[in-house]
N, C-alpha and C. Protein backbone atom coordinates (compact mmCIF):
# COMPACT_ATOMS: atom_id res chain seq x y z
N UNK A 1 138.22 73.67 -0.04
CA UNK A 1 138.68 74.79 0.77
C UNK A 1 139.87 75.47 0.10
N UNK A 2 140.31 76.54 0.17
CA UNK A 2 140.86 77.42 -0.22
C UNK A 2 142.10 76.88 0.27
N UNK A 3 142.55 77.06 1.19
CA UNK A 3 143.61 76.46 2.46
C UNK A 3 143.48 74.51 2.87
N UNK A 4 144.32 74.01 2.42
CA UNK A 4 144.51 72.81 2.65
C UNK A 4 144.75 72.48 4.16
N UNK A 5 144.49 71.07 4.75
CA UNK A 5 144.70 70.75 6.23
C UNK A 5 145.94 71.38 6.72
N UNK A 6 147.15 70.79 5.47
CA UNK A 6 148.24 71.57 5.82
C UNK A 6 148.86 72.94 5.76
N UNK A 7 148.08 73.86 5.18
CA UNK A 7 148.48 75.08 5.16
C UNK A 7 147.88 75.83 6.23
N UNK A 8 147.01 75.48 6.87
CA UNK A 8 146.07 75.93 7.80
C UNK A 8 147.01 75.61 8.93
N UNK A 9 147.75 74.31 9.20
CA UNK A 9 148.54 74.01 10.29
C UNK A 9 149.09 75.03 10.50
N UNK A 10 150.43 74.78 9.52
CA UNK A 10 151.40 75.95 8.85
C UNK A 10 151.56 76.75 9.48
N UNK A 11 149.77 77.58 8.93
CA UNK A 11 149.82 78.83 9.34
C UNK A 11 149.41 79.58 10.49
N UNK A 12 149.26 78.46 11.46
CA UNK A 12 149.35 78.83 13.00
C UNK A 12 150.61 79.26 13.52
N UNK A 13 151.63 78.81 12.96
CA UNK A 13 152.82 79.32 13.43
C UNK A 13 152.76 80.91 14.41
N UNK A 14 152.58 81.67 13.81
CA UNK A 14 152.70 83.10 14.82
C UNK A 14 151.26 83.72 13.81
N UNK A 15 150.19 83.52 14.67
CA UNK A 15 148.91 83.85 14.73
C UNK A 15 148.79 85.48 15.07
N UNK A 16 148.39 86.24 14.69
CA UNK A 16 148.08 87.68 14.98
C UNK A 16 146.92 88.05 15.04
N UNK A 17 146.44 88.36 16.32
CA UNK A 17 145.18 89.15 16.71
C UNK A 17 145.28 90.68 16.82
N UNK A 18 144.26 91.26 15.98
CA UNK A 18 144.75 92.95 16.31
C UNK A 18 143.78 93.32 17.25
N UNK A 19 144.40 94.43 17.83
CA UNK A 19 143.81 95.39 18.66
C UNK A 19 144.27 96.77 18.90
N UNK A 20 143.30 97.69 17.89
CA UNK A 20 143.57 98.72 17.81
C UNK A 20 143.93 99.78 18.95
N UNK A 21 143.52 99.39 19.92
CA UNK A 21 143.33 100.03 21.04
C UNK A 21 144.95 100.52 21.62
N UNK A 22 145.81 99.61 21.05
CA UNK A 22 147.25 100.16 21.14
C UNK A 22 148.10 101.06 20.01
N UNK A 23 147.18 101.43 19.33
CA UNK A 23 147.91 102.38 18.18
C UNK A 23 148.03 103.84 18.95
N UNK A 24 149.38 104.22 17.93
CA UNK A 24 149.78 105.31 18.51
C UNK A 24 149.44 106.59 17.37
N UNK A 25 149.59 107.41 18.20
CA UNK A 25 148.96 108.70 17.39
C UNK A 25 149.63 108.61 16.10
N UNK A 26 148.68 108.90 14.74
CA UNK A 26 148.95 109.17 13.69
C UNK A 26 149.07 107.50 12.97
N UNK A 27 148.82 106.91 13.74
CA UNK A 27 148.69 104.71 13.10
C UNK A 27 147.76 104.75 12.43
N UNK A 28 147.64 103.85 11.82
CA UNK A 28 146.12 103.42 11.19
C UNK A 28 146.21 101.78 11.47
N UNK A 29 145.57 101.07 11.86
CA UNK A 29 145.32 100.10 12.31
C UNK A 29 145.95 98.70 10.97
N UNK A 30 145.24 99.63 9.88
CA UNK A 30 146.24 98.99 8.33
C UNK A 30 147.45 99.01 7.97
N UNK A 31 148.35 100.61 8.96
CA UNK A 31 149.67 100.59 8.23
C UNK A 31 150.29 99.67 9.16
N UNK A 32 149.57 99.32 10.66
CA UNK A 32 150.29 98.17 11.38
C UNK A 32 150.36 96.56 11.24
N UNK A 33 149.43 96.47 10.43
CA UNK A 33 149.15 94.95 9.99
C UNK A 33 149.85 95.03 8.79
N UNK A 34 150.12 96.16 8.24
CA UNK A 34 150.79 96.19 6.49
C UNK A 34 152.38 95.70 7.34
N UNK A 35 152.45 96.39 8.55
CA UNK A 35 154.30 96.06 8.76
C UNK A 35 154.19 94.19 9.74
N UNK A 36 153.33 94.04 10.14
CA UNK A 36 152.90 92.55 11.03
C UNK A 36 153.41 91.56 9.75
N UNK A 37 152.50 91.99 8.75
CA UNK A 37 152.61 90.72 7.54
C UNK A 37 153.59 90.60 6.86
N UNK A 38 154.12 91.75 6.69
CA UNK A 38 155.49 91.97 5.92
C UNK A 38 156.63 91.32 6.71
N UNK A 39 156.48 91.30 8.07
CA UNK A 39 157.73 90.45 8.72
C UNK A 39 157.64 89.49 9.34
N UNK A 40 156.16 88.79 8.81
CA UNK A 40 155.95 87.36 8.38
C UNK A 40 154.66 86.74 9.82
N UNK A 41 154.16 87.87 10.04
CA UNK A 41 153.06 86.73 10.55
C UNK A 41 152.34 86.02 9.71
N UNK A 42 151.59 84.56 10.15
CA UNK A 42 151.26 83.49 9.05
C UNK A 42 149.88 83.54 9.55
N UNK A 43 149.40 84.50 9.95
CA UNK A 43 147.71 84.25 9.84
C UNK A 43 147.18 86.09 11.00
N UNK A 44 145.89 85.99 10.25
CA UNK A 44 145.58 87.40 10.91
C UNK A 44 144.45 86.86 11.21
N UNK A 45 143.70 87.38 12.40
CA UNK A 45 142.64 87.50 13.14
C UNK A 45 142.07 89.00 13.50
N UNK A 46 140.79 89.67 12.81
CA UNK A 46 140.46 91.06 13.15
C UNK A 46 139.55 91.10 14.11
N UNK A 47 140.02 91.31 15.38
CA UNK A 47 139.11 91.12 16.53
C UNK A 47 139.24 92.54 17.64
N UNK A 48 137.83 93.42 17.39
CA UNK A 48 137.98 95.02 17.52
C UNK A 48 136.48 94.79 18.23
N UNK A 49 136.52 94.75 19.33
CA UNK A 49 135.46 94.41 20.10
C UNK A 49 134.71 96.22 20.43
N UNK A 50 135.25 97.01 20.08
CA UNK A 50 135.34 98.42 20.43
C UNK A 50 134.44 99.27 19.89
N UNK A 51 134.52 98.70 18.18
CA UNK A 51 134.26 99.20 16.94
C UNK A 51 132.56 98.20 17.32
N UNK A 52 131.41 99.83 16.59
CA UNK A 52 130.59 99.49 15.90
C UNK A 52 130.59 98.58 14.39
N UNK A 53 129.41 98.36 14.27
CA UNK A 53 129.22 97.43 13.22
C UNK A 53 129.74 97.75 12.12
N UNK A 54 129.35 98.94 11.47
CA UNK A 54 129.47 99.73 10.29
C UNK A 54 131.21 99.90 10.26
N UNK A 55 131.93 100.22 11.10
CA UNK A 55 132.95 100.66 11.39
C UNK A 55 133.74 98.97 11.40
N UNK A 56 133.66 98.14 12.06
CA UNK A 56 133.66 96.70 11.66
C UNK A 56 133.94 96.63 10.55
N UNK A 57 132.75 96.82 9.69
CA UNK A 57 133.11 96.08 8.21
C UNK A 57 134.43 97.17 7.48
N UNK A 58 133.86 98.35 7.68
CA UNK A 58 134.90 98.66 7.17
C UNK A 58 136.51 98.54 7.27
N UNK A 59 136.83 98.15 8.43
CA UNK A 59 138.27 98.07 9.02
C UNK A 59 138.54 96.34 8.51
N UNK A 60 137.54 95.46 8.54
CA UNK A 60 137.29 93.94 8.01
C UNK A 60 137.58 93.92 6.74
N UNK A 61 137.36 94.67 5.98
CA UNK A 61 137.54 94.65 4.37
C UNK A 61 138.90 95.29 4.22
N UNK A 62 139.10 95.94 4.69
CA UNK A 62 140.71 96.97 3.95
C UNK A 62 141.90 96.04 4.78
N UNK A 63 142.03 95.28 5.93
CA UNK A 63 142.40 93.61 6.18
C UNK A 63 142.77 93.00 5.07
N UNK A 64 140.96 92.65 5.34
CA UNK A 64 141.19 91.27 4.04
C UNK A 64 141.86 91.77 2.94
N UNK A 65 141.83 92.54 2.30
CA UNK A 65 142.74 93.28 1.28
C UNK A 65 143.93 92.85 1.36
N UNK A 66 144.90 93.17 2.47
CA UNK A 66 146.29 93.61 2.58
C UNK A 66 146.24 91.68 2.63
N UNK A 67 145.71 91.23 3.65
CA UNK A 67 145.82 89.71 3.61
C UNK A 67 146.40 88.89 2.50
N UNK A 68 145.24 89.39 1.45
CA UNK A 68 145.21 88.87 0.26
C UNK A 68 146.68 89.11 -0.69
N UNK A 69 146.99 90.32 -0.08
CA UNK A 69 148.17 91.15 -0.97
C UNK A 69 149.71 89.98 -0.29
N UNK A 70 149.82 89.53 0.98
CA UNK A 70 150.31 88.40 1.27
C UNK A 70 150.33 87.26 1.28
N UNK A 71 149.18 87.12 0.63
CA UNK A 71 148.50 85.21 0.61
C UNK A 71 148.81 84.66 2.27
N UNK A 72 148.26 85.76 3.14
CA UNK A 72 147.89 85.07 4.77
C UNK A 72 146.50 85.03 5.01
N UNK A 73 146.13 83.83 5.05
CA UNK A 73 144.97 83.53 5.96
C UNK A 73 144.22 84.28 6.64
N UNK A 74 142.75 85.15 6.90
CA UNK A 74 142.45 86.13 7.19
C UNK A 74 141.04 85.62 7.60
N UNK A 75 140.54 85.65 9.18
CA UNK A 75 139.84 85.40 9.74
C UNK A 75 138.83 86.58 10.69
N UNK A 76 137.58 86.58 10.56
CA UNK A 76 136.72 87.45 11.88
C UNK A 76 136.38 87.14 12.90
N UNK A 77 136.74 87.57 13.94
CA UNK A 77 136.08 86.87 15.10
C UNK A 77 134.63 87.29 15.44
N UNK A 78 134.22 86.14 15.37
CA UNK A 78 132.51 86.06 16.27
C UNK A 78 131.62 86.97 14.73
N UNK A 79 132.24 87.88 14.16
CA UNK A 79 130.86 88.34 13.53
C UNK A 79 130.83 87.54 12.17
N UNK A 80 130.19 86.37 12.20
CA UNK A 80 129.56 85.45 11.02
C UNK A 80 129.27 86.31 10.14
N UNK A 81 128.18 86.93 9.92
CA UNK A 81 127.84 87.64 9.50
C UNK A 81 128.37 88.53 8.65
N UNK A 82 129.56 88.97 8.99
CA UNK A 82 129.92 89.86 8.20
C UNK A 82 131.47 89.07 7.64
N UNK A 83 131.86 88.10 8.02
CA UNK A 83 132.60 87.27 7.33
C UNK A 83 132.49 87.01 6.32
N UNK A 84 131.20 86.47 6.14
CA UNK A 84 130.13 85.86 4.72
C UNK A 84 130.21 87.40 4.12
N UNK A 85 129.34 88.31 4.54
CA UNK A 85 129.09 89.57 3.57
C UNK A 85 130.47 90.11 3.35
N UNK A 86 131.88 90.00 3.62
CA UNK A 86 133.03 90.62 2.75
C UNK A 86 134.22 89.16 2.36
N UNK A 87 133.92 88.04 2.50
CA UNK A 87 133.96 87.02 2.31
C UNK A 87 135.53 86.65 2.38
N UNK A 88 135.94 86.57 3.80
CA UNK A 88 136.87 86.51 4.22
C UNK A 88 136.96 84.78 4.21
N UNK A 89 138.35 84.86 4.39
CA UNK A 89 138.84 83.13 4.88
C UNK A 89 137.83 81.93 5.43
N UNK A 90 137.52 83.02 6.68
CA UNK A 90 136.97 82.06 7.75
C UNK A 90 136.54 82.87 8.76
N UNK A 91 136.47 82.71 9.83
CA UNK A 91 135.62 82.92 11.24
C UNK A 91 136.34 82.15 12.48
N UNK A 92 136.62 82.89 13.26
CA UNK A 92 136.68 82.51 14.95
C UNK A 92 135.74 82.95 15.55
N UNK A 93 134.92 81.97 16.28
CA UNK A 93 134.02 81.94 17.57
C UNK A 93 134.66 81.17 18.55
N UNK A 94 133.57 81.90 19.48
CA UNK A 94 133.67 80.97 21.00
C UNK A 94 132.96 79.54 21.28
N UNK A 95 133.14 78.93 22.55
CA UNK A 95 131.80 77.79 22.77
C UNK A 95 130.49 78.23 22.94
N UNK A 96 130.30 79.45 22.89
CA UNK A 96 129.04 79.92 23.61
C UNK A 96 128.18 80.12 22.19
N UNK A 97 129.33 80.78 20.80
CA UNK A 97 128.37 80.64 19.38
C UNK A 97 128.09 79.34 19.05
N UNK A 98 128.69 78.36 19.48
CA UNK A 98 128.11 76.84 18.63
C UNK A 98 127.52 75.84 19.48
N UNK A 99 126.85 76.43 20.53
CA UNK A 99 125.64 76.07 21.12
C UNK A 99 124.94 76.23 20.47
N UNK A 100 123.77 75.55 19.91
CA UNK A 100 122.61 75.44 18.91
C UNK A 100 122.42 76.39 17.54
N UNK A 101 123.91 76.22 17.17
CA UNK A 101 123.90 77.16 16.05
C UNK A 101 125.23 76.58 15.03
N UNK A 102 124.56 76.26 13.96
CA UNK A 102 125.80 75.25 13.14
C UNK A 102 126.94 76.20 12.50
N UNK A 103 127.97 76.70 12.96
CA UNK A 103 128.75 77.90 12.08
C UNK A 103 129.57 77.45 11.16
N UNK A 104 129.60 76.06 11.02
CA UNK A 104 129.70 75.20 9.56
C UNK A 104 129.04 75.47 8.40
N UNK A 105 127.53 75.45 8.64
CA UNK A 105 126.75 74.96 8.06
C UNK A 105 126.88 76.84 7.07
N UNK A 106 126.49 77.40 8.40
CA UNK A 106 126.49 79.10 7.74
C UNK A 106 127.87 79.48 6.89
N UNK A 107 128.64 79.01 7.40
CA UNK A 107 129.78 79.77 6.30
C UNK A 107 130.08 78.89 5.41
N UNK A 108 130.08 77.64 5.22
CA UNK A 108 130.54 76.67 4.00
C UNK A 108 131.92 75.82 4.36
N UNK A 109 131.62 74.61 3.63
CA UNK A 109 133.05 73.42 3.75
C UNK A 109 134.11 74.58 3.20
N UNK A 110 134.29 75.79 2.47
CA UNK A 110 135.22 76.07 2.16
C UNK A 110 135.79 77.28 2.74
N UNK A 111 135.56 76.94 3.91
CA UNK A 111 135.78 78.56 4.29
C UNK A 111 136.82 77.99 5.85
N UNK A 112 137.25 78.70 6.93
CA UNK A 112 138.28 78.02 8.15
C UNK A 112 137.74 78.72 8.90
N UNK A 113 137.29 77.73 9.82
CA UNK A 113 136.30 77.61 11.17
C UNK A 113 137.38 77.70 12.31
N UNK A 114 137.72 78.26 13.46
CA UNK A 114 138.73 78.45 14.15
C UNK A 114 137.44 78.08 15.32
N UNK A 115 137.83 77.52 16.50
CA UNK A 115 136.73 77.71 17.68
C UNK A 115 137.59 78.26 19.21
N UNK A 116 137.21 78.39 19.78
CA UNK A 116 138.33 78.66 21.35
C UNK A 116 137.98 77.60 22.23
N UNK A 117 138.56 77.07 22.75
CA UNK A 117 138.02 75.78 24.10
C UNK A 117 139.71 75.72 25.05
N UNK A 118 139.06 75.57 26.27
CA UNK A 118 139.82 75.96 27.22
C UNK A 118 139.97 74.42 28.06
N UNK A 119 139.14 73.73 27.76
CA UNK A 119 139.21 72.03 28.37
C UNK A 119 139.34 71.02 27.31
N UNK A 120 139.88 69.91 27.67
CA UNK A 120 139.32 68.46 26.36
C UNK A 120 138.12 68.46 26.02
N UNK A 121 137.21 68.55 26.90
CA UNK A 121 135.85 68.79 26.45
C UNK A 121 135.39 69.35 25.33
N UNK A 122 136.00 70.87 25.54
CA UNK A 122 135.36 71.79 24.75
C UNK A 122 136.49 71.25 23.69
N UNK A 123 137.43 71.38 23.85
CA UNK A 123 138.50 70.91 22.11
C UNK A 123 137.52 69.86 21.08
N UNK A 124 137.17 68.44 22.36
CA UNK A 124 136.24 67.66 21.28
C UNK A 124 135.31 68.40 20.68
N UNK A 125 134.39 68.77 21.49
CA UNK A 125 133.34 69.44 20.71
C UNK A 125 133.18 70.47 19.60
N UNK A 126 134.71 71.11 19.61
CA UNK A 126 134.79 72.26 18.47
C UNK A 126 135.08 71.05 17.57
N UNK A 127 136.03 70.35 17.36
CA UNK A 127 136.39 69.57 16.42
C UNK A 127 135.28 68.76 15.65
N UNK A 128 134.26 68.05 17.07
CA UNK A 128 132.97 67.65 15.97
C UNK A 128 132.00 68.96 15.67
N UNK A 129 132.77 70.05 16.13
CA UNK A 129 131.50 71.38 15.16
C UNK A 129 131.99 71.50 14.14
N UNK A 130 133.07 70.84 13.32
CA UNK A 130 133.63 71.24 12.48
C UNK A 130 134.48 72.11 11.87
N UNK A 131 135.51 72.54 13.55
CA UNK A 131 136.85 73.05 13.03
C UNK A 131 137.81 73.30 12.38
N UNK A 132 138.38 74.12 12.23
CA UNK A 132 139.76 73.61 11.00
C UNK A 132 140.48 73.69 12.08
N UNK A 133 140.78 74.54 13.37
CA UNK A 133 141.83 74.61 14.15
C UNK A 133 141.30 74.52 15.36
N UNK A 134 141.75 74.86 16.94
CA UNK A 134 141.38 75.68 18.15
C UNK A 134 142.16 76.41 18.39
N UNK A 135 141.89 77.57 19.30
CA UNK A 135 142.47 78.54 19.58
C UNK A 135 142.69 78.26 21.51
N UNK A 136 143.38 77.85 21.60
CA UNK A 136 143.65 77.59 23.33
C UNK A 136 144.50 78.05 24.35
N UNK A 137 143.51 78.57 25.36
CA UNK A 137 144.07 79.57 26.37
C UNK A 137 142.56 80.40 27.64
N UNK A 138 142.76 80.57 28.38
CA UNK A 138 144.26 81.86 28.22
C UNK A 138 145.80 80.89 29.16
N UNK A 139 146.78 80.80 28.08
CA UNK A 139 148.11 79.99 28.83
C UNK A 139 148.46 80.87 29.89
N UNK A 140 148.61 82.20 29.58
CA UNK A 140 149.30 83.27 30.76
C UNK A 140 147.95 84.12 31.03
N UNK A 141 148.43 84.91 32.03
CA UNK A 141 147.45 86.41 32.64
C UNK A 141 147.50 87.30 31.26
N UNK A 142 146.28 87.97 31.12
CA UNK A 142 146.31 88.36 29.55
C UNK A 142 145.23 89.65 29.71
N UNK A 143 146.04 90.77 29.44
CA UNK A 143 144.93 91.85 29.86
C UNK A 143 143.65 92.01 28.78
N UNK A 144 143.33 91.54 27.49
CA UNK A 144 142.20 91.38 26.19
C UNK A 144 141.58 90.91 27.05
N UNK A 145 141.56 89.47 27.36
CA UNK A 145 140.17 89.00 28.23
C UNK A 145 139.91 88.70 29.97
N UNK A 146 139.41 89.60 30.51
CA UNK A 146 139.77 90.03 31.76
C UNK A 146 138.83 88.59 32.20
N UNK A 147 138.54 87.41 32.12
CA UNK A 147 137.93 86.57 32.57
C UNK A 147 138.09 85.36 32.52
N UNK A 148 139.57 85.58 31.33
CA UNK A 148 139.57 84.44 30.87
C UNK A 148 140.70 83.32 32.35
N UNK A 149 140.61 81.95 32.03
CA UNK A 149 141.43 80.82 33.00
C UNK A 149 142.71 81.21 32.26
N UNK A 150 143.70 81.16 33.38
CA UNK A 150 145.01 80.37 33.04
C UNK A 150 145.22 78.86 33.03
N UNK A 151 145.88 78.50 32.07
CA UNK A 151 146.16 77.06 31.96
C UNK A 151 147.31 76.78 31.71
N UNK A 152 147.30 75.50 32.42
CA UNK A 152 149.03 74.68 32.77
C UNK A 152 149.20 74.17 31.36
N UNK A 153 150.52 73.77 31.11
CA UNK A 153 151.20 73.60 29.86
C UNK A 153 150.34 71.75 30.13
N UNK A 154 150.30 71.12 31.21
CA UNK A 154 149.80 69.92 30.82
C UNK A 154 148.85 69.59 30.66
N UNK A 155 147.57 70.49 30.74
CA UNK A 155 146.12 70.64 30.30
C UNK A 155 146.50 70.98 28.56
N UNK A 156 147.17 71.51 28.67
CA UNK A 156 147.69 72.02 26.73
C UNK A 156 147.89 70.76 26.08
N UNK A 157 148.85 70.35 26.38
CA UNK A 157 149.24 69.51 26.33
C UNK A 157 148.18 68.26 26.05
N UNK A 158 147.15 68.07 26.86
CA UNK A 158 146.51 67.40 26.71
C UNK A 158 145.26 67.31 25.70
N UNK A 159 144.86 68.50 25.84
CA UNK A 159 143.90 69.53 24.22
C UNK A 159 145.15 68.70 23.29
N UNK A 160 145.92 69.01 23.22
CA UNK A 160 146.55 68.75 21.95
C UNK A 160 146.58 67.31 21.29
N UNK A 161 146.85 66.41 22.38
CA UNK A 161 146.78 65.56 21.86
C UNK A 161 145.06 64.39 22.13
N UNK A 162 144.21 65.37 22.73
CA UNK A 162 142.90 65.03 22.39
C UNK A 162 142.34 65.29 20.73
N UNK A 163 142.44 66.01 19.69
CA UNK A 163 142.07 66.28 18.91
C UNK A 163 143.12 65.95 17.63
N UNK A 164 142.84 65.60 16.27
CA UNK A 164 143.59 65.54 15.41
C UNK A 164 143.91 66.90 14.44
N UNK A 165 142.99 68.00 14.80
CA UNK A 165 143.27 69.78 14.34
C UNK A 165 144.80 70.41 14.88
N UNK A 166 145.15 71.34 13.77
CA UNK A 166 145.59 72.15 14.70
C UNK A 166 145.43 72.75 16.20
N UNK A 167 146.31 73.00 16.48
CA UNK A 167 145.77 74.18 18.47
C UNK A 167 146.82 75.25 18.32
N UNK A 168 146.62 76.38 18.32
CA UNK A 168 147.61 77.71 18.94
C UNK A 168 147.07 77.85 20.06
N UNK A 169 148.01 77.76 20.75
CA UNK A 169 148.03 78.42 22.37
C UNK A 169 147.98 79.68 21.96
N UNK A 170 147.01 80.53 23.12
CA UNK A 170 146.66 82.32 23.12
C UNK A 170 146.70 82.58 24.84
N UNK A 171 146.89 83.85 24.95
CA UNK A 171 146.70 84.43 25.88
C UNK A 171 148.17 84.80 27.05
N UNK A 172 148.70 85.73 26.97
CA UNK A 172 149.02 86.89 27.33
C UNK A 172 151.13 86.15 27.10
N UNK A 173 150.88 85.62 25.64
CA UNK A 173 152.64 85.06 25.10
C UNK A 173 153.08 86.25 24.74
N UNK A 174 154.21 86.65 24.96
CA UNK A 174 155.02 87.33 24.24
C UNK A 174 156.90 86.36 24.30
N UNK A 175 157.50 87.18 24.09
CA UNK A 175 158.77 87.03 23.61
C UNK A 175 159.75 86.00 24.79
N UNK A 176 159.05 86.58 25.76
CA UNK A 176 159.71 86.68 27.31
C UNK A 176 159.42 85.17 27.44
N UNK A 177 157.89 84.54 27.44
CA UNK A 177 157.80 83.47 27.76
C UNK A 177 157.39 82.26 27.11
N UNK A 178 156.44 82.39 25.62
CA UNK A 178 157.41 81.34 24.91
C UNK A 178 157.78 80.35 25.17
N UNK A 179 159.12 80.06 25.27
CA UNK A 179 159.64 78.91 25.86
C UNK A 179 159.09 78.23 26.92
N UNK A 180 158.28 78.42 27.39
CA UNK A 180 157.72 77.93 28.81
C UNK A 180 156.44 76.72 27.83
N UNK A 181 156.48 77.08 26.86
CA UNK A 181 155.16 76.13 25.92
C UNK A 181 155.86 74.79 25.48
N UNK A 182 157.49 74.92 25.77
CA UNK A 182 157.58 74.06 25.12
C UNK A 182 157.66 72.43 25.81
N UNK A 183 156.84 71.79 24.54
CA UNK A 183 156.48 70.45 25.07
C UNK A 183 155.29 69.93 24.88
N UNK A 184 154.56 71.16 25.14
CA UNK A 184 153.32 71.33 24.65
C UNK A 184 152.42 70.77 23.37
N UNK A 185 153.71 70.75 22.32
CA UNK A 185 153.27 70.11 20.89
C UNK A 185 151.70 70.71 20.05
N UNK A 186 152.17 72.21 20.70
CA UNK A 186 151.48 73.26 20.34
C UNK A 186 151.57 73.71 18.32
N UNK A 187 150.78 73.75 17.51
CA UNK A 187 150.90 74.33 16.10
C UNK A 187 151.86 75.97 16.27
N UNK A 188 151.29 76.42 17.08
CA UNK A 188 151.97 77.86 16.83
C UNK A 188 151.37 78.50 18.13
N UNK A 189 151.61 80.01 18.12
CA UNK A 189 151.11 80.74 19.05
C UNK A 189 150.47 82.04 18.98
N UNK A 190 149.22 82.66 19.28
CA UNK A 190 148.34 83.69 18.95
C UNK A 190 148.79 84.51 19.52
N UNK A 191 149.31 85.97 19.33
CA UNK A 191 149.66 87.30 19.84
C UNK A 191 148.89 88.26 19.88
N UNK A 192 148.56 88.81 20.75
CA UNK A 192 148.12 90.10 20.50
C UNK A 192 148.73 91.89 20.88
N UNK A 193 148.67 91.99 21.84
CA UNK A 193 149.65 92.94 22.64
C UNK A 193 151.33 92.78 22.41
N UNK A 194 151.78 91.25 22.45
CA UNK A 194 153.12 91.31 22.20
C UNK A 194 153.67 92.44 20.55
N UNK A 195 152.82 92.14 19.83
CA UNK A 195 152.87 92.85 18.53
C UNK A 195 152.05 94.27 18.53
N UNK A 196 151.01 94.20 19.10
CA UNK A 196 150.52 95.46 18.75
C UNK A 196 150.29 96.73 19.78
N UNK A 197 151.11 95.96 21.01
CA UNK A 197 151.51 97.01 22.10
C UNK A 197 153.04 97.30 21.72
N UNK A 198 153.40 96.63 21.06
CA UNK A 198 154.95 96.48 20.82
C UNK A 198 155.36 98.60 20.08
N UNK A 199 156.75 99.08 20.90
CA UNK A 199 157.19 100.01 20.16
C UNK A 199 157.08 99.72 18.60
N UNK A 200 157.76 98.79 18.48
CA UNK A 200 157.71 98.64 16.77
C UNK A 200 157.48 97.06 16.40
N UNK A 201 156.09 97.08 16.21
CA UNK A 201 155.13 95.94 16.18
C UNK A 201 156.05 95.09 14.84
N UNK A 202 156.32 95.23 13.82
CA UNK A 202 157.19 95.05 12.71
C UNK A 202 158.52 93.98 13.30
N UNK A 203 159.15 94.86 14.15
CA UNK A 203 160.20 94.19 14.67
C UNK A 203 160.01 93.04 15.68
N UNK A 204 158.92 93.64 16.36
CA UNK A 204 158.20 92.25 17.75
C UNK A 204 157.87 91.34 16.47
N UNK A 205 157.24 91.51 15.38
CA UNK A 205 156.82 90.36 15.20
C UNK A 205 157.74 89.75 14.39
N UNK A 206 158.77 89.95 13.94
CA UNK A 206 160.50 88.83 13.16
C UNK A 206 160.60 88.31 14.45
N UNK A 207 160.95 89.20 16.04
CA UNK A 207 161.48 88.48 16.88
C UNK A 207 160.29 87.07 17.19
N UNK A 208 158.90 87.09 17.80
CA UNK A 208 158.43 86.27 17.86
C UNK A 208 158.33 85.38 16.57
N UNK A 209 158.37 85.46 15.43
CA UNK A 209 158.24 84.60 14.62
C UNK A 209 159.67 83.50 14.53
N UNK A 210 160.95 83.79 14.91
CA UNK A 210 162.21 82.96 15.31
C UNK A 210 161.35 82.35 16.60
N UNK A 211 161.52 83.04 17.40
CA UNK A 211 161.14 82.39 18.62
C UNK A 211 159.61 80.82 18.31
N UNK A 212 158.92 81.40 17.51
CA UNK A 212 157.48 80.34 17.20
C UNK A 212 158.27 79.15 16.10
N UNK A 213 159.04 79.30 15.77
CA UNK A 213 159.93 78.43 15.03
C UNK A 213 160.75 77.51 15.47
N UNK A 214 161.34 78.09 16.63
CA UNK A 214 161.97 77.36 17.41
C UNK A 214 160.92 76.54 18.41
N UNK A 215 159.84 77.21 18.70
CA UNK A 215 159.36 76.31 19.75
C UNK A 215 158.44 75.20 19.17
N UNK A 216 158.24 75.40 18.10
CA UNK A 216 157.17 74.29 17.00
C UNK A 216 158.24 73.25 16.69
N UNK A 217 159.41 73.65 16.10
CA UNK A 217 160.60 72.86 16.05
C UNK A 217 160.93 71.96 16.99
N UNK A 218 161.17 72.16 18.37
CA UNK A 218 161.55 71.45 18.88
C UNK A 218 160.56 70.31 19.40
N UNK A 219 159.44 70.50 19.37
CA UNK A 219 158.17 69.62 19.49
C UNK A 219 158.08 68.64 18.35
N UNK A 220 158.54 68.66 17.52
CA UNK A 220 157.99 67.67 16.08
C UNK A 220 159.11 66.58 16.54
């Protein structure tokens, strides 16, 4: 693998999910991830549920680019498919893709398998699908997934120490609350809106990245 057990940990620290849907007139979805990476998020996730296919790859590739131009970790959500065809990092899916479908097997031992699971259950089962991490949540009310559960820090808590992978807690963290994870013995934490609803996404993301430092810190 490209990314070792431990750099993959690492680089959960302050996880970034984009969503274009908060750019402001005259943005490009690239010059905001060009200022995200630059003030140190440690992993990107391109997840544009909005965007056609064609339009997908293209916004997927000029990413992985800038990614590369940082040596951060650079993942697709759910579209396999086009992971493999611009040959990104890795892939995030849900439990619902690795129901009878090996997303190991399709992308390769060398590539970082991310899964989402919201119970111990589902944590085991991503881990024997062959995870590198989980993605767990939703911790807070989170306007991206209008369906998703809230979960108590001691269900987290408990994912966490069911599995020997990484876990970033996701779903609706910003700056404000944070601290409420801690204890958790959480890898890091996934953003989305905190950074890319943010006036100046650049600056949200130095502040959350102290803040994901401190709260990983005090857990070890």
């Amino acid at each position: 693998m490209k990314y070792t057990k431990e750099q993959i940990r690492k680089s959960m620290l302050l996880y970034a999910v984009t969503d274009q849907s908060w750019l402001k007139d005259g943005e490009t979805l690239l010059d905001v991830v060009k200022e995200v990476l630059k003030n140190g998020a440690t992993f990107l996730q391109i997840r544009e549920k909005d965007l056609g296919e064609a339009d997908f790859e293209i916004e997927a590739k000029k990413l992985q680019d800038i990614c590369k131009e940082y040596h951060v970790p650079y993942v697709v959500n759910d579209n396999v498919e086009i992971a493999i065809k611009i040959g990104a990092d890795g892939v995030h899916v849900g439990q619902s893709d690795i129901k009878g479908r090996d997303i190991r097997a399709l992308i390769g031992s060398d590539k970082i398998l991310g899964i989402s699971a919201g119970t111990v259950e589902e944590a085991i089962a991503a881990e024997q699908a062959g995870a590198d991490y989980i993605g767990v949540g939703a911790v807070f009310g989170t306007s991206t997934k209008k369906n998703a559960r809230n979960m108590t820090i001691d269900r987290l808590k408990e994912i966490v120490e069911a599995v020997d992978i990484p876990v970033v807690a996701i779903g609706g963290i910003n700056a404000s609350n944070m601290s409420e994870l801690a204890g958790s013995k959480v890898d890091g934490v996934a953003v989305v809106s905190a950074i890319f609803a943010a006036e100046h996404p650049g600056k949200a993301t130095k502040d959350l990245l102290l803040k994901a430092k401190m709260l990983v810190e005090c857990d070890e």
